[in-house]
Protein backbone atom coordinates (compact mmCIF):
# COMPACT_ATOMS: atom_id res chain seq x y z
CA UNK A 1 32.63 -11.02 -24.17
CA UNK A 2 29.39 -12.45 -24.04
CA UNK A 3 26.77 -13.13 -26.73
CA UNK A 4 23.26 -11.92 -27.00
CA UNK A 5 20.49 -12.50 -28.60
CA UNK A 6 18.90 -9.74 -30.31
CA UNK A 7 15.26 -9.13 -32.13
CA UNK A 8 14.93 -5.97 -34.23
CA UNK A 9 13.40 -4.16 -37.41
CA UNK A 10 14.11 -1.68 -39.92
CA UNK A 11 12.79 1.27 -40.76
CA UNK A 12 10.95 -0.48 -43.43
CA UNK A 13 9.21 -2.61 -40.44
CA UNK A 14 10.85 -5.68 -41.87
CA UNK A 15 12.23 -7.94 -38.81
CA UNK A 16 15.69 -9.22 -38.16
CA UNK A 17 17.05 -11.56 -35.78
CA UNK A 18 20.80 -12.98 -34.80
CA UNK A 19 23.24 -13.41 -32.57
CA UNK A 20 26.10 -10.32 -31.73
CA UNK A 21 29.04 -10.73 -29.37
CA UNK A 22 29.64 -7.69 -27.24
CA UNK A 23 30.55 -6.43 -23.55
CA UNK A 24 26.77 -5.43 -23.08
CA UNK A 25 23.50 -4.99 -23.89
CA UNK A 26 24.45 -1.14 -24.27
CA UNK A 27 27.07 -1.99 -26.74
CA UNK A 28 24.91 -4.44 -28.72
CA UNK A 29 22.25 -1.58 -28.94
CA UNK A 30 24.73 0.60 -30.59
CA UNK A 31 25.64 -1.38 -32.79
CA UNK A 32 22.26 -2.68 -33.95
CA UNK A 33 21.37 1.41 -33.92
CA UNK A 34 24.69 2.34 -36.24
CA UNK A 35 23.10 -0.63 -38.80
CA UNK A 36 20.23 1.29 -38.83
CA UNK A 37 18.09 -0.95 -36.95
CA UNK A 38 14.97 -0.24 -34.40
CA UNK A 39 16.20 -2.40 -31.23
CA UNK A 40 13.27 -4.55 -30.27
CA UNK A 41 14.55 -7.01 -27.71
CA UNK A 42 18.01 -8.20 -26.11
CA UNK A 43 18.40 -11.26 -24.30
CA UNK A 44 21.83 -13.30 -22.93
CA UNK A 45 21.95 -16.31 -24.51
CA UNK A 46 23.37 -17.83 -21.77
CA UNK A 47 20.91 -16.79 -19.18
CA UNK A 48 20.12 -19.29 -16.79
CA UNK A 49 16.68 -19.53 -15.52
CA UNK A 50 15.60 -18.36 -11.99
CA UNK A 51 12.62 -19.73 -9.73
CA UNK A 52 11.00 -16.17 -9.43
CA UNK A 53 8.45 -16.50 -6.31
CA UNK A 54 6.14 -13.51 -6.74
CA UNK A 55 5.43 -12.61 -3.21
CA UNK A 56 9.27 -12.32 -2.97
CA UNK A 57 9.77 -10.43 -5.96
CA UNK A 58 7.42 -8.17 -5.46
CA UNK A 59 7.94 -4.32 -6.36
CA UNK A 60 8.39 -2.35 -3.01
CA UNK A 61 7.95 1.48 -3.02
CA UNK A 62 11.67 1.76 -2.34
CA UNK A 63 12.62 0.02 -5.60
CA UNK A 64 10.41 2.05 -7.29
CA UNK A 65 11.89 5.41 -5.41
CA UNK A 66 15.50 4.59 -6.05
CA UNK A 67 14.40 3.87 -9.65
CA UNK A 68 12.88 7.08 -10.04
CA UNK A 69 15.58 9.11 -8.33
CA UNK A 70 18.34 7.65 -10.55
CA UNK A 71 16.77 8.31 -13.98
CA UNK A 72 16.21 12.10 -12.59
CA UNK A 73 19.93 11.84 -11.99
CA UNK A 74 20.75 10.44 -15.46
CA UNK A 75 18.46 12.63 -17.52
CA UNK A 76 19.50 15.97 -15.54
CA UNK A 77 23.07 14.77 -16.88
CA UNK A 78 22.31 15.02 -20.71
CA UNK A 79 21.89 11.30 -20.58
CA UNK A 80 18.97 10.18 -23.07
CA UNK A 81 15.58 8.38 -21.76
CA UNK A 82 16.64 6.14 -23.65
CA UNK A 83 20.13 5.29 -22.76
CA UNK A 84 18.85 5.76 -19.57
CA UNK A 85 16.63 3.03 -19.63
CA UNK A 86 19.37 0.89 -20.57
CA UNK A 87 21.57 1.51 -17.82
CA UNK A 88 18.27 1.04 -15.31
CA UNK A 89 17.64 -2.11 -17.15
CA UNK A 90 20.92 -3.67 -16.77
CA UNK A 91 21.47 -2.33 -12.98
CA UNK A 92 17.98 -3.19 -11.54
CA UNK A 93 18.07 -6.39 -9.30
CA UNK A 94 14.27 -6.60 -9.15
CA UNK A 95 13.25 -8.93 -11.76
CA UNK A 96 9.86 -7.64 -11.86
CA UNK A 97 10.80 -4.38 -12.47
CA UNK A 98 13.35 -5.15 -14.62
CA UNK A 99 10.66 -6.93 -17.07
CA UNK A 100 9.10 -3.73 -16.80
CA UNK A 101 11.85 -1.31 -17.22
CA UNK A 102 12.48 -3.70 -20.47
CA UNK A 103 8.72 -3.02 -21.83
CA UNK A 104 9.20 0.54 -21.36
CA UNK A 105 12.17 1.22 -22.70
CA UNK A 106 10.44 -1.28 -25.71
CA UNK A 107 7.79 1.49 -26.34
CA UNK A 108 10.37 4.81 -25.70
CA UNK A 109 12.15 3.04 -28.68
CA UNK A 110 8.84 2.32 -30.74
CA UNK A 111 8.33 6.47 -30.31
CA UNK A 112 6.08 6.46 -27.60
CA UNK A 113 6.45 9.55 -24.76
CA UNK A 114 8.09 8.40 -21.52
CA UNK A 115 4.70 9.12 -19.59
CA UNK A 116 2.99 6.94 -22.23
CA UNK A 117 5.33 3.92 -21.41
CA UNK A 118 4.62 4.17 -18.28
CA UNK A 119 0.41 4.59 -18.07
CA UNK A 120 1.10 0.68 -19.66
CA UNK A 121 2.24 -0.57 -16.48
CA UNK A 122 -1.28 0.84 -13.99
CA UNK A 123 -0.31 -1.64 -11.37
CA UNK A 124 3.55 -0.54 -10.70
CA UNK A 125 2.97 3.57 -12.05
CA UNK A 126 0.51 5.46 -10.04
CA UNK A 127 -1.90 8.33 -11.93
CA UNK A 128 -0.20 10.31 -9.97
CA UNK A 129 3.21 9.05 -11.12
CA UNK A 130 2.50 9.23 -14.90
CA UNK A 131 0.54 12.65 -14.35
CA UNK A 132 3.44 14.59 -13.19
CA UNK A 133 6.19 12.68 -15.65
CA UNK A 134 4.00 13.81 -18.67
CA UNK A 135 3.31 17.38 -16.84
CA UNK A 136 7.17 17.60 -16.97
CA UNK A 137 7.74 16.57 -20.25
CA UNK A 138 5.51 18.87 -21.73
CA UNK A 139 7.10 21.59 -19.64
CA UNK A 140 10.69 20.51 -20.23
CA UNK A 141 11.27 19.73 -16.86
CA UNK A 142 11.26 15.80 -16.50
CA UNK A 143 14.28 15.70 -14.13
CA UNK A 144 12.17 18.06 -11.41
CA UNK A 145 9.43 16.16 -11.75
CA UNK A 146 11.23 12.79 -11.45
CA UNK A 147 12.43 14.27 -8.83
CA UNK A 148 9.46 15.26 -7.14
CA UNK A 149 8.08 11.93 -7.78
CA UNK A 150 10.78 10.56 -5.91
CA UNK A 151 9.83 13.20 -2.79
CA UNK A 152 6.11 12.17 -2.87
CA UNK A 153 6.65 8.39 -3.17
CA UNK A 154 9.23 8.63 0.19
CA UNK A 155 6.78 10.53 1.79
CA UNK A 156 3.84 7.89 1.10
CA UNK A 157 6.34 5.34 2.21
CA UNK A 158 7.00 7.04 5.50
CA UNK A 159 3.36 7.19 6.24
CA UNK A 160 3.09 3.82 5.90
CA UNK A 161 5.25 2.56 7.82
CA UNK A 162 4.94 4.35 10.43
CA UNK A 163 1.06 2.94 10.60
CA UNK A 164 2.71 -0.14 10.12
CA UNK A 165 5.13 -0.24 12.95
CA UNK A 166 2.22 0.71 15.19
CA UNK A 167 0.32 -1.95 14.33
CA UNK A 168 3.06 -4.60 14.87
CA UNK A 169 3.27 -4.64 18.30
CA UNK A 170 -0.98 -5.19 19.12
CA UNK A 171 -1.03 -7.67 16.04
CA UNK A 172 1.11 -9.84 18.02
CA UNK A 173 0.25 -10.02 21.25
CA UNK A 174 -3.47 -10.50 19.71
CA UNK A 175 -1.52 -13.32 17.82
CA UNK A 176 -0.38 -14.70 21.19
CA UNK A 177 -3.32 -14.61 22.80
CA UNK A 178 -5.04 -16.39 20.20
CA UNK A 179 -2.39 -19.15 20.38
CA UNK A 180 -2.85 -19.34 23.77
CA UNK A 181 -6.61 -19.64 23.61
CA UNK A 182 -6.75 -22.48 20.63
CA UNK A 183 -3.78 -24.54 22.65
CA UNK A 184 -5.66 -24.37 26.16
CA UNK A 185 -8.96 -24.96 24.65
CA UNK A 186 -7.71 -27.58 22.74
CA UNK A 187 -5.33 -29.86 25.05
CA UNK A 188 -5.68 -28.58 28.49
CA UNK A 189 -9.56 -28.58 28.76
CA UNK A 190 -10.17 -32.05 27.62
CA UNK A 191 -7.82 -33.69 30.67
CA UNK A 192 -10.26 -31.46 32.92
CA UNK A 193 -13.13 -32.79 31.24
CA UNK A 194 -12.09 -36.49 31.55
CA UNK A 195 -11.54 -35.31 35.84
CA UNK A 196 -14.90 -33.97 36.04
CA UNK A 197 -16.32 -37.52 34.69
CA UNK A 198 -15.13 -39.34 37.12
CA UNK A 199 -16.53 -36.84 39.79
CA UNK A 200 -19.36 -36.57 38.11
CA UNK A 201 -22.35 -32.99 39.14
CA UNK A 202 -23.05 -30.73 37.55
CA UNK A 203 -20.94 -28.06 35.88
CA UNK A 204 -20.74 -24.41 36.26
CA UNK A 205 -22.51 -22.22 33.30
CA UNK A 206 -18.76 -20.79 32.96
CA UNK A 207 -17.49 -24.44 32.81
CA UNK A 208 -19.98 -25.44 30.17
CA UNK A 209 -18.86 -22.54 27.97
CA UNK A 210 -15.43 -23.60 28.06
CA UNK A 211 -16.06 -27.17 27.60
CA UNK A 212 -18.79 -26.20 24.43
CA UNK A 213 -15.68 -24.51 22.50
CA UNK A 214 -13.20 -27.22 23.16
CA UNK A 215 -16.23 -30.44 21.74
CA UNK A 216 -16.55 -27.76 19.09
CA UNK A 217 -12.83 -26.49 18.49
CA UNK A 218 -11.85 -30.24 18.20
CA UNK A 219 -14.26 -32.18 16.46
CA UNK A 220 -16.08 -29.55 14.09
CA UNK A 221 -12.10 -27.51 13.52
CA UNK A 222 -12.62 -28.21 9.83
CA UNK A 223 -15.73 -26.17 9.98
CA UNK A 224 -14.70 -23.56 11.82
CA UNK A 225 -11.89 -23.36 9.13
CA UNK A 226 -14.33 -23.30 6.34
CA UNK A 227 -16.37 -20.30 8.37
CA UNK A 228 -13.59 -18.22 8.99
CA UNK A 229 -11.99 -18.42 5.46
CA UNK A 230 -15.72 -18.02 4.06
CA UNK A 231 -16.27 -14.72 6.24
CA UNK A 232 -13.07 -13.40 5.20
CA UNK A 233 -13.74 -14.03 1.42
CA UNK A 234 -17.33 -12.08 1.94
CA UNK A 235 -15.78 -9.47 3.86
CA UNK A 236 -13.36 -9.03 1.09
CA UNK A 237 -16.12 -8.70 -1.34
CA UNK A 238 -18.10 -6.79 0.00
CA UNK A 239 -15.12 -3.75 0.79
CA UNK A 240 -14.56 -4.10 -2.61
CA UNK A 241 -18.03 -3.39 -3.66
CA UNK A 242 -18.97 0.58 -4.55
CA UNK A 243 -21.68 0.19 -1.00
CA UNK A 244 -19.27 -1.68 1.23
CA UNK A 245 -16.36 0.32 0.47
CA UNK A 246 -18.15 3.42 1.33
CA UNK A 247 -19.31 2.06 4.52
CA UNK A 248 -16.15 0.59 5.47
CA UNK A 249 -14.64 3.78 4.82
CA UNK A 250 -17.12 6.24 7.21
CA UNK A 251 -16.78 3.20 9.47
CA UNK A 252 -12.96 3.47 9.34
CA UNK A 253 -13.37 7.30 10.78
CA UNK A 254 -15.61 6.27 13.69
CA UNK A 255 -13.47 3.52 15.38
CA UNK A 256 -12.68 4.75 19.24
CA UNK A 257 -9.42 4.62 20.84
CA UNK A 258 -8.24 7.50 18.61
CA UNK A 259 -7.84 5.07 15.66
CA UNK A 260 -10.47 7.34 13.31
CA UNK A 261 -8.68 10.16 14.25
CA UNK A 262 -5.45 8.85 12.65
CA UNK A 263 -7.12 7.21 9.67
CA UNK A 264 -8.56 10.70 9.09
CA UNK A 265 -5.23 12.42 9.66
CA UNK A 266 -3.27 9.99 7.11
CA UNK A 267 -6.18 10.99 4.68
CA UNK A 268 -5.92 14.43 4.83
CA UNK A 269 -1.93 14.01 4.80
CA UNK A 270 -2.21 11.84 1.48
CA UNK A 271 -4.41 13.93 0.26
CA UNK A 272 -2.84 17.58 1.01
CA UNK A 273 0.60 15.85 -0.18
CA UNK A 274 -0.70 14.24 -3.51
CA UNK A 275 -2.37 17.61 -5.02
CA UNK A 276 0.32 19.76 -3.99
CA UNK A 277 2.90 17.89 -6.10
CA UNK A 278 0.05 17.71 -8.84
CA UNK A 279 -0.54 21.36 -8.82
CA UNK A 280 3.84 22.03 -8.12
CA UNK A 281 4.33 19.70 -11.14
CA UNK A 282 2.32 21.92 -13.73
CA UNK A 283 -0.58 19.79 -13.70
CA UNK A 284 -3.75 21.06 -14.77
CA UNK A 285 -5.98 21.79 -11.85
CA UNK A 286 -9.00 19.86 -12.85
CA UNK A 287 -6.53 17.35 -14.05
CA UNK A 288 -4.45 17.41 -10.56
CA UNK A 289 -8.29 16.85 -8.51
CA UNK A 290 -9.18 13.88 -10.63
CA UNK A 291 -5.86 12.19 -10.05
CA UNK A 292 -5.91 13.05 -6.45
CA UNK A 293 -9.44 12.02 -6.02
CA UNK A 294 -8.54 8.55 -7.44
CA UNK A 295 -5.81 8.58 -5.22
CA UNK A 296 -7.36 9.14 -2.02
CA UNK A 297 -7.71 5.69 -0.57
CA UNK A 298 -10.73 7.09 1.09
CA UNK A 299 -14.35 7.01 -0.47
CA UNK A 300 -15.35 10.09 2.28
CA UNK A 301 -12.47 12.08 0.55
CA UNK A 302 -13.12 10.83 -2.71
CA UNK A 303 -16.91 11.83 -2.59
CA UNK A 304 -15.67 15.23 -1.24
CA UNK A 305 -13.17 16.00 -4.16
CA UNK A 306 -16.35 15.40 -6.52
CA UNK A 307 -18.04 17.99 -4.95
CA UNK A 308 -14.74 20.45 -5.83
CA UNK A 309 -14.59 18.96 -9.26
CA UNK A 310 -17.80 20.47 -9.84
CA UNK A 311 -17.12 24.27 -8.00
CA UNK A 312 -13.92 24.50 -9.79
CA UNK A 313 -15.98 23.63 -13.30
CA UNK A 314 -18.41 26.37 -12.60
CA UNK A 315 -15.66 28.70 -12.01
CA UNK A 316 -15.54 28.45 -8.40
CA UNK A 317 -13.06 27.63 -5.28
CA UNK A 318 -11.48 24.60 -3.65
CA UNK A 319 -11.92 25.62 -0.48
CA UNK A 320 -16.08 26.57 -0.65
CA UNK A 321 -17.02 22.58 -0.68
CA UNK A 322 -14.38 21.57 1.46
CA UNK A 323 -16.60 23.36 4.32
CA UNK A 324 -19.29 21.73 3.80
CA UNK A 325 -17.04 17.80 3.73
CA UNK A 326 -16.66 16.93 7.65
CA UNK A 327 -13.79 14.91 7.23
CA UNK A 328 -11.97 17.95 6.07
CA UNK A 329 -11.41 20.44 9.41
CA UNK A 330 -11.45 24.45 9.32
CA UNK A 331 -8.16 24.61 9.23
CA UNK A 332 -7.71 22.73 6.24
CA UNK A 333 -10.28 24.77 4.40
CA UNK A 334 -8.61 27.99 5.73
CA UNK A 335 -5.29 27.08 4.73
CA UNK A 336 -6.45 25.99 1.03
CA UNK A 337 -8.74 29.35 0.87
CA UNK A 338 -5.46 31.12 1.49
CA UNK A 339 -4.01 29.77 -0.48
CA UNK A 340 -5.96 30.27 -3.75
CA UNK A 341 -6.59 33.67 -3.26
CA UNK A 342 -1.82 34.06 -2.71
CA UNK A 343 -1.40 31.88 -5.40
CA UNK A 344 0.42 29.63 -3.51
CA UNK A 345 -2.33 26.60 -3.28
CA UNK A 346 0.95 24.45 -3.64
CA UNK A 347 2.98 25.73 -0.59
CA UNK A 348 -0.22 25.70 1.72
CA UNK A 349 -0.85 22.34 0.74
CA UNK A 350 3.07 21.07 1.28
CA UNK A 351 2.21 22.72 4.68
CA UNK A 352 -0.95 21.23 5.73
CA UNK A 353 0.60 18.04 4.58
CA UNK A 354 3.55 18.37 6.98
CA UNK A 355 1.55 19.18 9.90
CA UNK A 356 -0.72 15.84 9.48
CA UNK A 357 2.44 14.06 9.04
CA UNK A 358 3.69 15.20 12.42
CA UNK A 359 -0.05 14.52 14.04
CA UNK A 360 0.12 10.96 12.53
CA UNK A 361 3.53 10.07 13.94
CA UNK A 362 2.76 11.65 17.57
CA UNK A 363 -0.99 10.13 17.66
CA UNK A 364 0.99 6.18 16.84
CA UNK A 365 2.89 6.75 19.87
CA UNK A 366 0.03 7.67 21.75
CA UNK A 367 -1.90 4.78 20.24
CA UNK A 368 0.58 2.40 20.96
CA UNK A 369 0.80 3.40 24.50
CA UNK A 370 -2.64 3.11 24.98
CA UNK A 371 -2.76 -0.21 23.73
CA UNK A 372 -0.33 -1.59 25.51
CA UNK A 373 -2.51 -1.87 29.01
CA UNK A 374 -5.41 -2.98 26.94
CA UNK A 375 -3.63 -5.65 24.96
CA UNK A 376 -2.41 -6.98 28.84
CA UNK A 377 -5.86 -6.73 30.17
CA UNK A 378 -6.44 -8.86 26.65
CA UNK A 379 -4.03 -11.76 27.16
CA UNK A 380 -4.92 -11.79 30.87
CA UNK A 381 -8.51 -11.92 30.26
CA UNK A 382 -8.14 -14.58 28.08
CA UNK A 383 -5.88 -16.68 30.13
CA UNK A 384 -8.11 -16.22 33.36
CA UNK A 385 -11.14 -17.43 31.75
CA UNK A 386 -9.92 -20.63 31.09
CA UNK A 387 -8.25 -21.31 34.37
CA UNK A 388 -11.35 -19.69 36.56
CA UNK A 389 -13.81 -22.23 34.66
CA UNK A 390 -11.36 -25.70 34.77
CA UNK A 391 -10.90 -25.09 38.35
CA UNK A 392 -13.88 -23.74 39.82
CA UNK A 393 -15.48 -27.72 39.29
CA UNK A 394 -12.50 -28.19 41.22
CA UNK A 395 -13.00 -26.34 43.93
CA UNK A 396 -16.97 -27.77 44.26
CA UNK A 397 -15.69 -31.26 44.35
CA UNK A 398 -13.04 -30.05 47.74
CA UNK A 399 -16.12 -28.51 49.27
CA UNK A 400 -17.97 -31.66 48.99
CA UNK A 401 -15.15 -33.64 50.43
CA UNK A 402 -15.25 -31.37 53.47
């Protein structure tokens, strides 16, 4: 038995605190709830505290999936939202999400719709997340749409890291070669410069250069610190900024080595993917092109779904301003014209979705192949440069001696 700490009111609104000894929180909550009594907070008394370190504690999209999937589960088993909450409360490791699980389950209790609780919480619960939760309560079919929540947020997850694997392997060996670089410009060069003293001639243009970033990599570094950290905060800002996140965004679509290509594809993937579960989930369709506009990640996209916002308005298609969006190909507009005129918009989409899937994970592979020669020819480049211009003084000094 352990003793809690509880905070709660009546249905008067009056407030009343104590202490209860019980097994759980659970049991504490019925017995607060058999008193009459509107639970507003449990707490262990004996809880120690914990050095929480937010990067660490962070809420990953596979907490958030596994927390979805299991209150589908619950729910679908006559279990209340409420109770339901409870057992997610107590069960979560996450302290993050457990503080937020807490809040929610806070405002179910204070009569507030599931969907409700959740649009408090914009940073952990998606518009697409709360969208379909209240498009299933409203139809009576929250466990589907859990569980379709579950689906989408897997799917995301995939995506990503299957961008992110493909990035791991040319982030490092640019990592390396950077190393490399800062160590032999910083150490190495400056014993060659003290040799070429002594010998004294001139340098080679080459030489110079090298020797310019090591005077300038060692006795201005704290500058070159400030620059870099102040170019990174304006590039920041300006992304961030309605202009520069539009022109980051076409700019994103136009890099070579097939790396626009698959930004575009993971667009149109997220994008295909996040309105069909809208429109699957019973979402209004106006609704379901907002949401999946905001959604987008991509200010081309974005611009383009505004454009549909409007035909759909004036009574018109999806499809009709797709054609006229670049970043969306004929055979996405064909497959979404299709599909509104079956009545299966949500089944084309799933498919079109699918097939960019499958085009993002073959075009990695291809990407990281194609890398992998240019991120030698990188490291090597970098390396020879150094070594052609310390030695090349060298070998001018042997031809003088002969």
């Amino acid at each position: 038995m352990a003793t809690y700490v509880f905070k709660a009111m009546d249905l008067t609104g009056a407030k009343a605190t104590g202490e209860v000894e019980a097994e759980s929180k659970q049991k504490v909550a019925d017995q607060l709830k058999s008193r009459g009594l509107i639970v507003l907070d449990i707490k262990d008394k004996s809880g120690s505290k914990e050095l929480e370190i937010p990067f660490l504690n962070r809420i990953k999209a596979t907490d958030l999936t596994i927390m979805t999937r299991q209150l589908s589960t619950m729910v679908s088993s006559g279990m209340t939202i409420l109770r339901a909450l409870y057992v997610l409360e107590s069960q979560t490791e996450n302290k993050k999400l457990q503080a937020i699980l807490v809040a929610i389950r806070k405002d179910v209790e204070a009569g507030l719709p599931l969907s409700d609780a959740f649009e408090q919480h914009p940073k952990v619960f998606s518009p697409l997340f709360v969208a379909m939760t209240r498009a299933g309560e409203t139809g009576g079919m929250l466990e589907q749409s859990l569980i379709r929540i579950a689906d989408q947020l897997e799917a995301e997850d995939r995506l990503r890291r299957q961008v992110k694997s493909a990035m791991v392997y040319p982030s490092v060996v640019i990592s390396f070669a950077l190393i490399v670089l800062l160590a032999l410009v910083a150490f190495i060069v400056p014993v060659f410069v003290g040799v070429f003293k002594e010998f004294g001639g001139s340098l080679p243009t080459i030489t110079k250069v090298t020797v310019a970033m090591s005077h300038i990599l060692t006795g201005y570094w704290y500058l070159m610190l400030a620059g870099v950290v102040a170019v990174v905060y304006a590039f920041r800002k300006w992304k961030s900024s309605t202009t520069g996140r539009a022109q980051w965004d076409r700019f994103r679509l136009r890099i070579p080595f097939k790396i626009g290509d698959i930004v575009q594809k993971i667009a149109l993937a997220r994008w295909s993917r996040t309105l069909s579960a809208l429109v699957k989930a019973g979402v209004p369709l106006l609704a379901a092109l907002d949401i999946t506009a905001k959604t987008a990640g991509n200010k081309v996209v974005e611009d383009a779904m505004a454009a549909v916002i409007e035909s759909v308005k004036r009574g018109g298609t999806i499809a009709a301003p797709l054609k006229d969006a670049p970043v969306f190909p004929g055979m996405v507009t064909h497959m979404v014209g299709v599909g509104e005129e079956t009545g299966a918009l949500d089944q084309m989409l799933t498919k079109i979705a699918d097939f960019y899937e499958d085009q993002v994970e073959a075009a990695v592979k291809a990407l990281t192949s194609i890398l992998e020669p240019v991120m030698i020819v990188l490291v090597g480049g970098v390396v020879g440069f150094i070594v052609i211009s310390m030695y090349m003084p060298l070998f001018k000094v042997y031809d003088q001696i002969k």
